[in-house]
Protein backbone atom coordinates (compact mmCIF):
# COMPACT_ATOMS: atom_id res chain seq x y z
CA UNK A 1 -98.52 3.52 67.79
CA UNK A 2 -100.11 0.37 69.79
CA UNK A 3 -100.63 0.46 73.57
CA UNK A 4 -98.45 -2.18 73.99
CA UNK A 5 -95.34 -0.11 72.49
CA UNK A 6 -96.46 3.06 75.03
CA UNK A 7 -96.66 0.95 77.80
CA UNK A 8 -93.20 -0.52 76.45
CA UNK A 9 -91.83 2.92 77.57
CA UNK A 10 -91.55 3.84 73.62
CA UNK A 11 -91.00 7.49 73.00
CA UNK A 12 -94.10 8.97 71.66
CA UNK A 13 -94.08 11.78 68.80
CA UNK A 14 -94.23 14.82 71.14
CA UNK A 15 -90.53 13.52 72.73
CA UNK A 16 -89.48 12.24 69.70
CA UNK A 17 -90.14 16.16 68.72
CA UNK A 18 -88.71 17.67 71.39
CA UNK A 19 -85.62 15.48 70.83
CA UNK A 20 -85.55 16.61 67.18
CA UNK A 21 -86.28 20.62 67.96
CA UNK A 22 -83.08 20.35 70.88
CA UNK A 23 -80.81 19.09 67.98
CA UNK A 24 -82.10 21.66 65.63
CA UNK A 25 -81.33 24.74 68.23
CA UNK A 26 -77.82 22.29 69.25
CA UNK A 27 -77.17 22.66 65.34
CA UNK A 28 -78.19 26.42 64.78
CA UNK A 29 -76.00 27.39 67.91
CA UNK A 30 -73.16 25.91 66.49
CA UNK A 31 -73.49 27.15 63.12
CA UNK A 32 -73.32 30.70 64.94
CA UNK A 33 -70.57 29.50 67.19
CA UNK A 34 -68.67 28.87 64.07
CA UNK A 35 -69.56 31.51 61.86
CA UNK A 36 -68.80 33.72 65.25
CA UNK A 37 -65.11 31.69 65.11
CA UNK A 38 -64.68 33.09 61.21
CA UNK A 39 -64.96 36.47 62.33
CA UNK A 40 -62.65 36.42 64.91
CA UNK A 41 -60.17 34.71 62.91
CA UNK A 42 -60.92 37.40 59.47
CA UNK A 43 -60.14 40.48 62.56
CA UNK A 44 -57.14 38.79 63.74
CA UNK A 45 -56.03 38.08 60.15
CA UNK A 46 -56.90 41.95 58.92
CA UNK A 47 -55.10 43.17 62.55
CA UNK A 48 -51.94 41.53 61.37
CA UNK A 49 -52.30 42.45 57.76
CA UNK A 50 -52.33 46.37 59.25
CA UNK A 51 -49.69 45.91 61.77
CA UNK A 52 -47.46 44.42 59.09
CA UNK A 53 -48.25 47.08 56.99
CA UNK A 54 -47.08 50.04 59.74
CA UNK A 55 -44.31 48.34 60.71
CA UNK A 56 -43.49 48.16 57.02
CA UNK A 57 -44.23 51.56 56.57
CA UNK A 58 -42.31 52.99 59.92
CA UNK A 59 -39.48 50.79 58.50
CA UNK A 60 -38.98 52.56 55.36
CA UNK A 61 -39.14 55.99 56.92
CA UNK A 62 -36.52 55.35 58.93
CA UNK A 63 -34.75 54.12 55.69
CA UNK A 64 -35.73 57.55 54.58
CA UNK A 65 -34.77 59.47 57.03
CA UNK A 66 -31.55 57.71 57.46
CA UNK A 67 -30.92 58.24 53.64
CA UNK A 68 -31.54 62.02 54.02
CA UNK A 69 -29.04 62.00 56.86
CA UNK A 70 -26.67 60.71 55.20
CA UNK A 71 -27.12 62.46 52.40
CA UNK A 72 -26.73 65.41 54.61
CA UNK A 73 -23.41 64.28 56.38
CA UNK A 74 -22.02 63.73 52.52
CA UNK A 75 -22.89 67.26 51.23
CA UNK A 76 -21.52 68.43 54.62
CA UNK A 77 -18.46 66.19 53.94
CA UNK A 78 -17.97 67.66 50.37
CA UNK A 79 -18.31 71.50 51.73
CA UNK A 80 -15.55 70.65 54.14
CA UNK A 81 -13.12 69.47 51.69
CA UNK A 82 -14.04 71.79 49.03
CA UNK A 83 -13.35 74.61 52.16
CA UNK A 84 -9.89 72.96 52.65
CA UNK A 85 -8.83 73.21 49.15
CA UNK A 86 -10.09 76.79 48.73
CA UNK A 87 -8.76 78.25 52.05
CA UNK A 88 -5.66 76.69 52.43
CA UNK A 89 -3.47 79.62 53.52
CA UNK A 90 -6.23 81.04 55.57
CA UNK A 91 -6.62 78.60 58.41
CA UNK A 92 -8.39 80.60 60.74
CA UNK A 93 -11.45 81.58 58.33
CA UNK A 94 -11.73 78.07 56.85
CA UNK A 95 -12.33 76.47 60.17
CA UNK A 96 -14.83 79.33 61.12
CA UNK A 97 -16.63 78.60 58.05
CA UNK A 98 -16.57 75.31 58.47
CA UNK A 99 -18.22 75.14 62.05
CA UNK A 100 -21.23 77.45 60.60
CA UNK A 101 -22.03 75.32 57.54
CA UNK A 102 -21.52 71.92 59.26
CA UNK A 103 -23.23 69.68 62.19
CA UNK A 104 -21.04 68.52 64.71
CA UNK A 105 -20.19 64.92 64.92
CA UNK A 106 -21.43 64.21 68.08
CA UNK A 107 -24.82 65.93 67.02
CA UNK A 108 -25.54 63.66 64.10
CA UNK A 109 -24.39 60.64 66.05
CA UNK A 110 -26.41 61.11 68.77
CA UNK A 111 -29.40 62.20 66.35
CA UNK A 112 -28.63 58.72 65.04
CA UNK A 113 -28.26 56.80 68.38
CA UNK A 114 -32.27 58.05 69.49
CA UNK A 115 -33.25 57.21 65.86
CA UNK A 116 -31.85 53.71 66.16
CA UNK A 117 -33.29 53.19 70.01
CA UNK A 118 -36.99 54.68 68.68
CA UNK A 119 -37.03 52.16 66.04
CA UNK A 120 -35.59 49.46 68.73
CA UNK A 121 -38.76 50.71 70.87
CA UNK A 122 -41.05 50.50 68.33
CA UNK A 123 -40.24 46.99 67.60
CA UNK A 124 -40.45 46.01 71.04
CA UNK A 125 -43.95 47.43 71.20
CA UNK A 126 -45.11 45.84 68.01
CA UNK A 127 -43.47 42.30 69.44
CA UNK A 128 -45.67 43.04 72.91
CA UNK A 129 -48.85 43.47 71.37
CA UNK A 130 -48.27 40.44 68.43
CA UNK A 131 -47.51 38.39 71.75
CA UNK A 132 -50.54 39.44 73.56
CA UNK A 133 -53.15 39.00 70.67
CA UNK A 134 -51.09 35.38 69.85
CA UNK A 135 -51.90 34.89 73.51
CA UNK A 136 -55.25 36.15 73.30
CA UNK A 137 -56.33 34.00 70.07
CA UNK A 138 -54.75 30.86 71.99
CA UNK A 139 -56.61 31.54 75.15
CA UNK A 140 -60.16 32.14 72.88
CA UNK A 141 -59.08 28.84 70.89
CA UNK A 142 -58.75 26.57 74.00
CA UNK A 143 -62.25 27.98 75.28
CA UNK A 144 -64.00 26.84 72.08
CA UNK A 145 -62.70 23.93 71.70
CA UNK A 146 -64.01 23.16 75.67
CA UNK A 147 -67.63 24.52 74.75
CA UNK A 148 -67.38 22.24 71.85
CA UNK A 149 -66.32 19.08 73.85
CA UNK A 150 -69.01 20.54 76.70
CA UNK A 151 -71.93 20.43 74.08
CA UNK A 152 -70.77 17.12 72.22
CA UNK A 153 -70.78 15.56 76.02
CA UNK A 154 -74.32 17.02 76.02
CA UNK A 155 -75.78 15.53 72.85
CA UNK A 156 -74.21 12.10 73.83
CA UNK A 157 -75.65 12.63 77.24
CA UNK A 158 -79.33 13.54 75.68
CA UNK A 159 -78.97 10.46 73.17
CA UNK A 160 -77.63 8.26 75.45
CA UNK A 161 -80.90 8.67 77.52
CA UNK A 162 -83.04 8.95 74.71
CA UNK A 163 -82.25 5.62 74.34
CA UNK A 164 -82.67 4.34 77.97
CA UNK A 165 -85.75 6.04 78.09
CA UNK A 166 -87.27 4.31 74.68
CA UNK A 167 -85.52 1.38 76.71
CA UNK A 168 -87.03 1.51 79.64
């Protein structure tokens, strides 16, 4: 480089270095940033993925179990009538018989009532947390998007007097 370009206020190599070496470490920090972005987004996507898949799961037991109960109220159905064909002239023993081998209405219904309010509960949980990790992900979204406006500024800012100073 001449003397008259130095005295010009040219940038010499070691700037023109330093410049390049601050863009390199500006580029490898945001290659992290983003990679560190992917991950977060794969663990959200797999937390969702397992939380759909117990919800799923606690849905069809209570399918299950509601089957089975029913199942149960049906067979206890069938011994009643089958009791009230059998025992017709003995009223007395029928009935008895009856109250052994059956579950009382207002046990199975309010068996089925705190079934239906844990699932109700459940659901409510499961809506909570999906709201809080939506809220989370938003709140972690907004952030990098700043940084990344932040650092842009900063490059323009760097380049902008890079410039004035080979300028100047």
């Amino acid at each position: 480089m001449s003397e008259v370009a130095v005295a010009a206020g040219a940038p010499n190599a070691n700037e023109r270095l330093a410049t390049v070496e601050a863009l390199d470490r500006l580029e490898r920090s945001l290659r992290e940033y983003a990679d560190h972005i992917g991950e977060v987004a794969a663990h959200a996507r797999k937390a969702h993925l397992e939380l759909h898949a117990s919800r799923r799961e606690a849905d069809l037991e209570l399918h299950r179990t509601n089957r089975a109960a029913d199942a149960k109220a049906l067979e206890l159905r069938a011994t009643e009538v089958e009791g009230r064909l059998t025992n017709l002239n003995n009223e007395g023993a029928r009935i008895a018989k009856v109250l052994e081998a059956s579950v009382p209405r207002e046990v199975f219904e309010n068996y089925k009532n705190s079934q239906a309010a844990a699932a109700d509960l459940a659901r409510k949980e499961l809506q909570t947390w999906k709201d809080s990790v939506n809220q989370q992900l938003t709140v972690s979204h907004t952030t990098n998007r700043n940084t990344i406006y932040i650092v842009g500024l900063i490059v323009s800012l760097i380049a902008i007097g890079a410039r004035f100073i080979s300028v100047g």
